[in-house]
Protein backbone atom coordinates (compact mmCIF):
# COMPACT_ATOMS: atom_id res chain seq x y z
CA UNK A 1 18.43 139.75 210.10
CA UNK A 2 19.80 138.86 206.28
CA UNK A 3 22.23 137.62 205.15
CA UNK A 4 25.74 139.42 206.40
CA UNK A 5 27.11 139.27 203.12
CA UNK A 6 24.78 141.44 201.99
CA UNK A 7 26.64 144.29 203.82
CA UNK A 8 29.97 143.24 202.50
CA UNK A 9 29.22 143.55 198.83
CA UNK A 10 27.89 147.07 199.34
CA UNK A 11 30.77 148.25 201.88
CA UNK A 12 32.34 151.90 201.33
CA UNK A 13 35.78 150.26 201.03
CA UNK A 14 37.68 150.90 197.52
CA UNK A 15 38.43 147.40 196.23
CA UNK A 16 40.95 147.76 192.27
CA UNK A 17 37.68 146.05 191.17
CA UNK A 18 35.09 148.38 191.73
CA UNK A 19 35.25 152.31 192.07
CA UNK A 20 35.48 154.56 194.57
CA UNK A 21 33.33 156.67 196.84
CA UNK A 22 33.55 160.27 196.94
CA UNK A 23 34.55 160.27 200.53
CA UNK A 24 37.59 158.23 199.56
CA UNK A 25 39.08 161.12 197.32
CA UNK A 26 41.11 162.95 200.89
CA UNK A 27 41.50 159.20 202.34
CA UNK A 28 43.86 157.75 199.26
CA UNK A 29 46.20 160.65 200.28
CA UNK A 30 49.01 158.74 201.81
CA UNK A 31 49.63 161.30 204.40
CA UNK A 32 48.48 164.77 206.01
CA UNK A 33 50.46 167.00 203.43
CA UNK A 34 47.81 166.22 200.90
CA UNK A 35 45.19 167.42 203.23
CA UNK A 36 47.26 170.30 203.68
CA UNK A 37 48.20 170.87 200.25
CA UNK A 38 43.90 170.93 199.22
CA UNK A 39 42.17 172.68 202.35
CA UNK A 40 45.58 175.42 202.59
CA UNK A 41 46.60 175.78 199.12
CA UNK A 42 43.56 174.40 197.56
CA UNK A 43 45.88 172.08 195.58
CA UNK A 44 44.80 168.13 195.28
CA UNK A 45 47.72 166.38 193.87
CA UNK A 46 47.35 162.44 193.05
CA UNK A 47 49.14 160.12 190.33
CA UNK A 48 45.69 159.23 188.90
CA UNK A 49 46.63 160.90 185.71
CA UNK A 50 42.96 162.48 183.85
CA UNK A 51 41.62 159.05 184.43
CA UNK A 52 38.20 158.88 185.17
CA UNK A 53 36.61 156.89 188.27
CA UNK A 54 32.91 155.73 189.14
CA UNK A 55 32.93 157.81 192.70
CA UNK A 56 29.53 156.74 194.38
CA UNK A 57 28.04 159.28 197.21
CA UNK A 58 27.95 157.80 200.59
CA UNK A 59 24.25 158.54 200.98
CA UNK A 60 23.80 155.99 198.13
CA UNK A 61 26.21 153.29 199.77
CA UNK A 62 24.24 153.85 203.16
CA UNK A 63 20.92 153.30 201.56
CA UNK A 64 22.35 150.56 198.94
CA UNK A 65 23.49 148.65 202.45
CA UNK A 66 19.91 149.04 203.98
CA UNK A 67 18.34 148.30 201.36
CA UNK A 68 20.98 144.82 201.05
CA UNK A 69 20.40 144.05 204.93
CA UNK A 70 16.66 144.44 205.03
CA UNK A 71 15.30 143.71 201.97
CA UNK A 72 14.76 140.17 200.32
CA UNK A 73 16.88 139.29 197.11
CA UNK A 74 20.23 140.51 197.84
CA UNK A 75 22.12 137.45 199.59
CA UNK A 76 24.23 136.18 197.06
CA UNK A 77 24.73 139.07 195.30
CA UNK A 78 27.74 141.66 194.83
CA UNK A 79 26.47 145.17 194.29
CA UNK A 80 28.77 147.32 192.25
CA UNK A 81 27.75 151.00 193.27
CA UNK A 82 29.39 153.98 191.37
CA UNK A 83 27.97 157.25 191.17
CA UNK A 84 26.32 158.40 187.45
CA UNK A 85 29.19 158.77 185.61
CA UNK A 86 32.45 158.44 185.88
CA UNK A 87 34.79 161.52 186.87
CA UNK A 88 38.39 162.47 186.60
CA UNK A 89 39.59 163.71 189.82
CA UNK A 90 39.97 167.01 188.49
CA UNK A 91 36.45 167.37 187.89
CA UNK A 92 35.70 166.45 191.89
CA UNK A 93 37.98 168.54 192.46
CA UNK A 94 36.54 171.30 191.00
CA UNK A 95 32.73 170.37 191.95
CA UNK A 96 34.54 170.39 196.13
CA UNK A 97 35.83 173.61 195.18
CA UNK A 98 32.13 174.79 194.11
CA UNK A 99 30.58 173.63 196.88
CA UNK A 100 32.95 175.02 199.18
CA UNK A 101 33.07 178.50 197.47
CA UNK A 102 36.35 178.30 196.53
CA UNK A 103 38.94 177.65 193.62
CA UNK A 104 40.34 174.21 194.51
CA UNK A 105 42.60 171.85 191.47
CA UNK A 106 43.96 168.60 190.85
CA UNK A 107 47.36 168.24 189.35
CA UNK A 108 48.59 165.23 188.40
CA UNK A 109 51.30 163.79 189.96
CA UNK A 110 54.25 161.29 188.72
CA UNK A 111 53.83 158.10 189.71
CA UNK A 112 57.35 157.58 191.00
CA UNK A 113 57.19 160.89 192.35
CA UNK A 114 53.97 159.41 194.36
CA UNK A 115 55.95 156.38 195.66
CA UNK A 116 59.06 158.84 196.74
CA UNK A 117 57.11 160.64 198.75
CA UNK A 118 54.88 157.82 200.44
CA UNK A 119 58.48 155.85 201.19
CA UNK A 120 60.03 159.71 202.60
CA UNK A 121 56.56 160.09 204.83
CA UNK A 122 57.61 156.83 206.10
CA UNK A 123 54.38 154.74 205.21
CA UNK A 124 55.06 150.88 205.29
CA UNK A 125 56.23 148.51 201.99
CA UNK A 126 52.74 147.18 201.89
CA UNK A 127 50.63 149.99 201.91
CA UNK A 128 53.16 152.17 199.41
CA UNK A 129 52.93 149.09 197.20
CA UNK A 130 48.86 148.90 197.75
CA UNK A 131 48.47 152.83 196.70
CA UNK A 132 50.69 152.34 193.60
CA UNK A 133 48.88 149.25 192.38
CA UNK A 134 45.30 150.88 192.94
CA UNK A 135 46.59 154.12 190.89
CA UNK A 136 47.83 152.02 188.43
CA UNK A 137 44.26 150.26 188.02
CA UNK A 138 42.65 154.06 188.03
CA UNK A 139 45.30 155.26 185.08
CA UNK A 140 44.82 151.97 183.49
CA UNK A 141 40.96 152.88 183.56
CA UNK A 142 40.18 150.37 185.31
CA UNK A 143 38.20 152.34 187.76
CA UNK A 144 35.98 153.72 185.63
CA UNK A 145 33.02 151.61 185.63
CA UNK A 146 29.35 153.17 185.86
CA UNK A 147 26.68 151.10 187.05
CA UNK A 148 22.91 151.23 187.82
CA UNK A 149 22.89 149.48 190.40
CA UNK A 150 22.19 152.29 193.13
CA UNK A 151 19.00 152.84 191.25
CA UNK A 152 18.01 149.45 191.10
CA UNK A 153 18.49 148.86 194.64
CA UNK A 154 17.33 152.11 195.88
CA UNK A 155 14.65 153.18 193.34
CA UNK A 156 16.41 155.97 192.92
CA UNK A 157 18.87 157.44 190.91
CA UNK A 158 22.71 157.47 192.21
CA UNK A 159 23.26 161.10 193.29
């Protein structure tokens, strides 16, 4: 067995230092009308501005982890994994829609608006004031970080 940190520093979880998976794009909706809103109306809305973000497949964080827990030369070390480029959410958006076969946007949302709506759906202090922090990182550009590390772990390229 290595060393457990190993599987920490590659986790799926969206830290304001690092970027985000793909997978997290539904999950930083606060609530179910979100959901709604994309898969009914095929409307995302987020306060992430046209900011960009390093999503990273979870293929590549599965394989990044194996690689980390099996492999020699990875205690000690935090892996930053982002996809190949960073996106606006508006372009996942669009590349969902594609996949799925059908016409699916982003709009923007106001950031107060964001917190309004968070507090009205009844989510606690602590994770309102979590969402609007991490938001503020991704407007800030903050998230937008592109590494190579999936490559250099996996030998391949990040998808």
């Amino acid at each position: 067995m290595r060393d457990v940190d190993a599987l920490y520093v590659v986790s799926p979880y969206m830290y304001p230092d690092r970027p985000a998976l793909v997978g997290d794009l539904l999950a930083a909706a606060p609530h179910a009308r979100r959901v709604v809103l994309l898969s009914v109306l095929g409307v995302l809305t987020l306060p992430a501005a046209d900011a960009a973000v390093g999503f990273v497949d979870t293929r590549d964080v599965a394989e990044a982890a194996a690689a980390a827990l099996t492999e020699d030369g990875h205690a000690d070390r935090i892996h930053v994994l982002t996809g190949p480029e960073a996106l606006t959410y508006a372009q996942v958006t669009r590349g969902l829609g594609e996949a799925a076969g059908r016409d699916l946007q982003y709009t923007a949302l106001d950031a107060d608006e964001h917190v309004a709506g968070m507090r009205a759906a009844g989510l606690d202090e602590r994770s309102v004031m979590w969402r609007q922090g991490l938001f503020q990182l991704i407007r800030d550009g903050r998230n937008a970080v592109v590494t190579d590390t999936v490559e250099r772990v996996t030998g391949h390229p990040a998808r």
